[in-house]
Protein backbone atom coordinates (compact mmCIF):
# COMPACT_ATOMS: atom_id res chain seq x y z
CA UNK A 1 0.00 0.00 0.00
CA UNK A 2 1.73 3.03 -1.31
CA UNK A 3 0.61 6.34 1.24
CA UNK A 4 0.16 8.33 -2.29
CA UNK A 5 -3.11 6.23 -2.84
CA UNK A 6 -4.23 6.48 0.45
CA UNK A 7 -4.06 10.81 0.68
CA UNK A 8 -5.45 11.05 -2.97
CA UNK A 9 -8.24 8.50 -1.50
CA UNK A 10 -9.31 10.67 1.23
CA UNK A 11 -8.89 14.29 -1.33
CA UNK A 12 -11.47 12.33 -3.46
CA UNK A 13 -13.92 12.16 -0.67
CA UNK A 14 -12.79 15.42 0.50
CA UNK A 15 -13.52 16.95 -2.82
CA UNK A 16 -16.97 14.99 -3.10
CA UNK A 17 -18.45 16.62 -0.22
CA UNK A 18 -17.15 19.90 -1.25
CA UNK A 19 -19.26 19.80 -3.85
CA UNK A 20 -22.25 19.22 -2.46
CA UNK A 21 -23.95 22.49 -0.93
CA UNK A 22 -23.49 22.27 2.82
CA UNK A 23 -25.27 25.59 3.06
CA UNK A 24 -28.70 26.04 4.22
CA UNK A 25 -31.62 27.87 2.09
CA UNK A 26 -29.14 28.40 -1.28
CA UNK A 27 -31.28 28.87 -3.84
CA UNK A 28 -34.99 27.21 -2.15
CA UNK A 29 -37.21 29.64 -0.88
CA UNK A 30 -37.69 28.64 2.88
CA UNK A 31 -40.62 27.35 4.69
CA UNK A 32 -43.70 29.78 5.85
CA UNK A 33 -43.99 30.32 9.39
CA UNK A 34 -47.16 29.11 9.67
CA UNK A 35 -45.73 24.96 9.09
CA UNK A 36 -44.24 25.16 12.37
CA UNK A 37 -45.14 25.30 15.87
CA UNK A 38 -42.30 27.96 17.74
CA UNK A 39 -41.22 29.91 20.63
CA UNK A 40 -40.20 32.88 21.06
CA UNK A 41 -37.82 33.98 24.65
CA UNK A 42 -39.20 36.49 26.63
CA UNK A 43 -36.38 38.88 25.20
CA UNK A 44 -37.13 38.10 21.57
CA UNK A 45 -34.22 37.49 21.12
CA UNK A 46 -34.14 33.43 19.68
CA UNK A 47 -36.76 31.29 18.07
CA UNK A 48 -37.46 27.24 18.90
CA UNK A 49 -38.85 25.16 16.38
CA UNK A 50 -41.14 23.23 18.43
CA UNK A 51 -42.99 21.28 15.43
CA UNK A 52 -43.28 20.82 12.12
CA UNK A 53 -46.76 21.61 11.17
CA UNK A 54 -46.84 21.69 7.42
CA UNK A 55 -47.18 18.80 4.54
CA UNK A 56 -44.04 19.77 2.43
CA UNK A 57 -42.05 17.18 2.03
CA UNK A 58 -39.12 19.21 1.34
CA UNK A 59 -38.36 21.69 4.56
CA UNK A 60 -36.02 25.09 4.35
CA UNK A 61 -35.91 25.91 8.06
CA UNK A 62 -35.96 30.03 7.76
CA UNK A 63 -33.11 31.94 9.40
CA UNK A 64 -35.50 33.96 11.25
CA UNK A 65 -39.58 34.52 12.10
CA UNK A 66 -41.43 37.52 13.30
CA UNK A 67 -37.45 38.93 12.76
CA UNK A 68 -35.90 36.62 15.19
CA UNK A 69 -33.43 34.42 14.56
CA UNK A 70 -34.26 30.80 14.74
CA UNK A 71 -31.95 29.16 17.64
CA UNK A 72 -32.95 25.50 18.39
CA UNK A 73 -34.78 22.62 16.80
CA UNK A 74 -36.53 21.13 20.02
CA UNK A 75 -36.71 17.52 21.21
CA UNK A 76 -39.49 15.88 18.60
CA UNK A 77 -39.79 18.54 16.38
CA UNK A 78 -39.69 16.64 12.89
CA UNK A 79 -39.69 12.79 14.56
CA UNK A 80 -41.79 10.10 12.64
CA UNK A 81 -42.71 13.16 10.14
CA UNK A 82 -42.51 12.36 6.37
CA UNK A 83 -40.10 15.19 5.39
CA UNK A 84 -37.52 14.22 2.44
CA UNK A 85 -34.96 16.38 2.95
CA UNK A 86 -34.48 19.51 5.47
CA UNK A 87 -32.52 22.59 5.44
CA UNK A 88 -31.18 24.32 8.42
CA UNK A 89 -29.96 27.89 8.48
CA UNK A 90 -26.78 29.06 9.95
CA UNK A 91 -29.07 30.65 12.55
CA UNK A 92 -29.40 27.25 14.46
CA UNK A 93 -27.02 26.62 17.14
CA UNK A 94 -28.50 23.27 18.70
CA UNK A 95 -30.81 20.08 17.08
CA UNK A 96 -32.45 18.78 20.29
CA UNK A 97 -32.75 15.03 21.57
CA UNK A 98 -35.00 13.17 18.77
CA UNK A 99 -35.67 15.81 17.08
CA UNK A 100 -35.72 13.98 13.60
CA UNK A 101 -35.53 10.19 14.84
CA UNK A 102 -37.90 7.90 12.77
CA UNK A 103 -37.99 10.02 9.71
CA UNK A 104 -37.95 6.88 7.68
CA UNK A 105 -38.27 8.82 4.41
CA UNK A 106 -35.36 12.21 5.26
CA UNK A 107 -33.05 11.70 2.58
CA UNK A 108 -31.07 14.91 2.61
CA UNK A 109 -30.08 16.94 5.40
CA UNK A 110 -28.20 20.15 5.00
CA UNK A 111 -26.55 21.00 8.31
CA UNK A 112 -26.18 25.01 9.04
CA UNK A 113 -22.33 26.44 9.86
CA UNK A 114 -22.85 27.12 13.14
CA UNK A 115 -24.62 24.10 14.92
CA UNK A 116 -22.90 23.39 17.87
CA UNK A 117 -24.78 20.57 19.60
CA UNK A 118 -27.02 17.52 17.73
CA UNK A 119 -28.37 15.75 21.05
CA UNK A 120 -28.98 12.29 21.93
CA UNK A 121 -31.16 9.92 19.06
CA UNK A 122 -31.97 12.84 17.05
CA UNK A 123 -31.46 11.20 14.03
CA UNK A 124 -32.22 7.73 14.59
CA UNK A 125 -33.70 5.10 12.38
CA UNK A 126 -33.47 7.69 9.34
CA UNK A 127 -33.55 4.83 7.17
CA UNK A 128 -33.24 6.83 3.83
CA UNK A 129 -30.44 9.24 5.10
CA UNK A 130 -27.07 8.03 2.58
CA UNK A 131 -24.67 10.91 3.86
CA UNK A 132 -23.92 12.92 7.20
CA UNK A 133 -21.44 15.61 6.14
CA UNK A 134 -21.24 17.07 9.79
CA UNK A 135 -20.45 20.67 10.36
CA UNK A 136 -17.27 22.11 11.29
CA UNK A 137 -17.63 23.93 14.09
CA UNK A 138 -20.26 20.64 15.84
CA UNK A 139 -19.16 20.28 19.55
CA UNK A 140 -21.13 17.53 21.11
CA UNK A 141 -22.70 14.99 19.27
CA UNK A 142 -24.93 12.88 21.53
CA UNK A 143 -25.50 9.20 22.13
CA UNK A 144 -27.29 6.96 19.18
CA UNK A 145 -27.37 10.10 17.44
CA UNK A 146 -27.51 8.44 13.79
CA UNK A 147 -27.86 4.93 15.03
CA UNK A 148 -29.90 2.62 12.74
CA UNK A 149 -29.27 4.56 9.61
CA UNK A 150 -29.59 1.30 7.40
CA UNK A 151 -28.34 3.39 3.86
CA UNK A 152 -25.96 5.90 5.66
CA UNK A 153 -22.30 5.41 3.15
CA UNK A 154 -20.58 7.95 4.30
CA UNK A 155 -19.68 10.45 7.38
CA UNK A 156 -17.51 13.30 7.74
CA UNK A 157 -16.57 13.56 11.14
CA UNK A 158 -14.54 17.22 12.11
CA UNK A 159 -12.02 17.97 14.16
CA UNK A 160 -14.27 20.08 16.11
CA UNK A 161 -15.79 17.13 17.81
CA UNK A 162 -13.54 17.26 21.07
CA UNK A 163 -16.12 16.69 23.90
CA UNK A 164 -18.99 14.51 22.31
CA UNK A 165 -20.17 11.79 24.20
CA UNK A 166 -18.48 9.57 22.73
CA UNK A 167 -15.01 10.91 24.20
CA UNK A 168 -16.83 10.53 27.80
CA UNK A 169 -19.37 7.43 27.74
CA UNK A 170 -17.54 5.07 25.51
CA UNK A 171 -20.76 3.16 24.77
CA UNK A 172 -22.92 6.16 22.66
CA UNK A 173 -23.08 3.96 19.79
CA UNK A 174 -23.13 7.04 17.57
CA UNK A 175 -23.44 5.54 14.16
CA UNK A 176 -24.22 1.85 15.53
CA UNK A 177 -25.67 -0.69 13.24
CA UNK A 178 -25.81 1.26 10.15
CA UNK A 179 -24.85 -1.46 7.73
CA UNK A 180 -24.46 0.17 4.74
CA UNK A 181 -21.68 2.31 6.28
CA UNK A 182 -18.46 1.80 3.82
CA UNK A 183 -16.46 5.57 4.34
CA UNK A 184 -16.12 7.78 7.69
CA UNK A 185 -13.66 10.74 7.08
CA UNK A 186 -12.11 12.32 9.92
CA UNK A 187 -11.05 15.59 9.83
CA UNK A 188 -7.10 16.34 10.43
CA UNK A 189 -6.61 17.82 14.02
CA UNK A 190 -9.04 15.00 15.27
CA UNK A 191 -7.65 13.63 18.56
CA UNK A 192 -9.78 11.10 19.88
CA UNK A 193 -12.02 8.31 17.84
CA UNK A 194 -15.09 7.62 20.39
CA UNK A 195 -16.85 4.29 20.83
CA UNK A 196 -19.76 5.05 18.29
CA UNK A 197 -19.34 2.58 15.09
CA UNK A 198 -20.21 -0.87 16.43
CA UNK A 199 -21.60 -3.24 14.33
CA UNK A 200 -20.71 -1.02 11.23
CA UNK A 201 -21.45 -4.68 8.56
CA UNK A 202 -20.06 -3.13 5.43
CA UNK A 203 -17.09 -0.89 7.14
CA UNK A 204 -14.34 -2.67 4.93
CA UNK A 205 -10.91 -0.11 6.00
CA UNK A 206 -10.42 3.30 7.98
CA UNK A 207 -8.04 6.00 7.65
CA UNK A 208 -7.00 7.37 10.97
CA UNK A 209 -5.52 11.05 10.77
CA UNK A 210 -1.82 12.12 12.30
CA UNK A 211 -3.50 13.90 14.84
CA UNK A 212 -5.09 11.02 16.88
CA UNK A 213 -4.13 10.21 20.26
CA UNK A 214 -6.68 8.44 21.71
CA UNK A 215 -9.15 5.56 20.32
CA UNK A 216 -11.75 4.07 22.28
CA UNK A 217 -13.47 1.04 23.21
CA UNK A 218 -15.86 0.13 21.12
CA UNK A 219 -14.52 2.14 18.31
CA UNK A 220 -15.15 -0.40 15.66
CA UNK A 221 -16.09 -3.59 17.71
CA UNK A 222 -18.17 -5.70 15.70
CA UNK A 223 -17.55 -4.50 12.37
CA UNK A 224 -17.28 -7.99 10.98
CA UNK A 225 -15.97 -6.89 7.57
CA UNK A 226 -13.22 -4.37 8.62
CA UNK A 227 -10.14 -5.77 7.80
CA UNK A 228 -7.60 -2.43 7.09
CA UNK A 229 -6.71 0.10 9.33
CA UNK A 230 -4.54 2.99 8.52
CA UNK A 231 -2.73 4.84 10.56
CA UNK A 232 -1.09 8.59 8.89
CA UNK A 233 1.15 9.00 11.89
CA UNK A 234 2.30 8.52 15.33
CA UNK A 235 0.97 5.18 17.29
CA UNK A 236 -1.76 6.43 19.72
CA UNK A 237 -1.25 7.45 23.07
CA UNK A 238 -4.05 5.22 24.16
CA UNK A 239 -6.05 2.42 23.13
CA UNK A 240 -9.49 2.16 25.51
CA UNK A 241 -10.10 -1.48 26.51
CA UNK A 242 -12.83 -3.01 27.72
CA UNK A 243 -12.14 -4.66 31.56
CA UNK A 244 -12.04 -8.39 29.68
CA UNK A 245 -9.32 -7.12 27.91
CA UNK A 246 -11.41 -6.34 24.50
CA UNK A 247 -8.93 -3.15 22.20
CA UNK A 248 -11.15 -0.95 20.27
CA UNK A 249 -10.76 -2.64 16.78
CA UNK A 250 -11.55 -6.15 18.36
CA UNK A 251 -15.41 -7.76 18.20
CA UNK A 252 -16.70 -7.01 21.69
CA UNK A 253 -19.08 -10.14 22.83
CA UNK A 254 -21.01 -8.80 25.65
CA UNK A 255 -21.15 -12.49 26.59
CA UNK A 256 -17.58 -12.51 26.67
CA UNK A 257 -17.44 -15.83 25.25
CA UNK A 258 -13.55 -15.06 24.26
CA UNK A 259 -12.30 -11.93 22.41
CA UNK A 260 -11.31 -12.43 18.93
CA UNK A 261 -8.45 -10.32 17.66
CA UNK A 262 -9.24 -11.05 13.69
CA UNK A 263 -6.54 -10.67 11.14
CA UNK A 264 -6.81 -6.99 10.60
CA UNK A 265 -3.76 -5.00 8.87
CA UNK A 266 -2.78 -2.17 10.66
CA UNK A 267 -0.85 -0.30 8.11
CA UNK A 268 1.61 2.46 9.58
CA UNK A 269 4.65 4.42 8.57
CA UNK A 270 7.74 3.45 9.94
CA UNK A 271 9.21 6.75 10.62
CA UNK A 272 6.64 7.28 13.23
CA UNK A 273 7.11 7.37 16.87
CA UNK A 274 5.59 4.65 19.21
CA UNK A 275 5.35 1.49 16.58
CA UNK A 276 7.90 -0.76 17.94
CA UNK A 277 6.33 -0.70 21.77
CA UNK A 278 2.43 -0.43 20.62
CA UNK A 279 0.18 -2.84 22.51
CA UNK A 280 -1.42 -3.78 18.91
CA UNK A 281 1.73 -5.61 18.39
CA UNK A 282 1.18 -8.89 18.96
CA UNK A 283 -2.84 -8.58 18.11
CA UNK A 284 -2.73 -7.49 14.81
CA UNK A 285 -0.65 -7.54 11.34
CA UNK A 286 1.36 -4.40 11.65
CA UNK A 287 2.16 -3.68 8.02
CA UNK A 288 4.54 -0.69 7.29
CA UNK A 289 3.63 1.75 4.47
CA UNK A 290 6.30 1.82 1.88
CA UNK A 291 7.23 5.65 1.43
């Protein structure tokens, strides 16, 4: 494996999702006022999307109602709705606990610049949903967030994402069980890879950036098919494991009927620090990358 084809790999992807408009309205005219149920703070000074009201399948959140910018989508607000695809303004900060789980038919979502937060389940069991091209500046990104995605491909994950759950409760399951999942970019300047793909089916390699220095239990436990891992720089600081022993790239039996350390290549570069005394060695096929 030459590390030419694996950075002109990841510009591909790169370049794919640059190309796709990450913005919010663009060029659709947004959403009346009167589909949703919203809140206004005493101070009128934010906006909460409380419901979605209307029959459009296709939703452009506005950037503001009655003149007020629109903060937060709240807990529920689009769940088990029929929407296709939703677009949310750089106006919104926060996307609330379940606030688009069971939208079985959401194909598109177009995530505003400046969300900080997307809270626990709130896009679970969006069956349709093929891509999550996350926003930069996303701080917390809760527990099951985009579990049971069954066609999510691909996920951008930035480098912004320094305190989600997944960093603290190793178990969030993130992106769990969405078997269609073949490509998760993350971002250069990412540190720590949470416990959030298990049971990832069609997850066949992984790229992990220079930057990483921590990678938890269950990263990729599970993922039956995963059989590369790359690794663009130093050996991690850290591998979580589980109290029986289980590292994050192993298949995690909650039965603990015996860990099984599968014959996954962990490809590296030999000018790196910290690959002679990793604690993979021994558990996997460390393969260096010819330069």
């Amino acid at each position: 494996m030459k590390r030419a084809l694996t950075v002109t790999l990841i510009l591909m992807m790169l370049v794919t999702f640059a190309a796709c408009d990450t913005g919010t309205s663009g060029s659709r005219k947004a959403s009346p006022a009167s589909d949703f149920d919203y809140w206004i703070s005493e101070n009128r000074d934010r906006v909460v999307i409380l419901r979605y009201i209307g029959t459009a399948a296709d939703v452009v959140i506005p950037e503001t109602i009655e003149n007020i910018p629109v903060e937060r989508i709240y807990s529920y607000a689009f769940s088990y709705t029929n929407i296709k695809s939703i677009d949310i303004p750089d106006s919104v900060v926060s996307i609330m606990t379940c606030a688009f789980d069971h939208c079985t038919e959401l194909e598109t979502v177009k995530f505003g610049a400046n969300i900080e937060q997307i809270g626990s389940n709130a896009f679970e069991k969006c069956t349709a949903l093929k891509e999550a091209y996350l926003p930069g500046g996303l701080k917390l990104l809760g527990n099951c967030a985009f579990s049971g995605c069954a066609s999510l491909e691909t996920v951008f994950m930035p480098a912004s994402l320094t305190t989600q759950d997944q960093s603290t409760n190793i178990w969030s399951d993130t992106f769990a069980y969405n078997t269609s999942l073949k490509n998760i970019i993350f971002e250069e300047g990412t540190e720590t890879i949470g416990g959030g793909f298990v049971s990832c089916t069609s997850l066949q390699k992984v790229t992990v950036p220079a930057s990483v220095k921590k990678v938890l239990v269950p990263a990729f436990s599970k993922c039956e098919n995963l059989t590369e891992i790359v690794f663009e720089g130093d050996a991690p600081e850290f591998f979580g494991m589980h109290t029986h022993g289980d590292f994050a790239f192993g298949i995690y039996d909650s039965g603990y009927k015996g860990n099984e350390y599968r014959n996954i290549k962990v490809y590296y570069h030999p000018d790196k620090a910290g690959w002679d005394t990793t604690v993979l060695k021994g558990k996997y096929n460390l393969i260096p990358i010819e330069e």
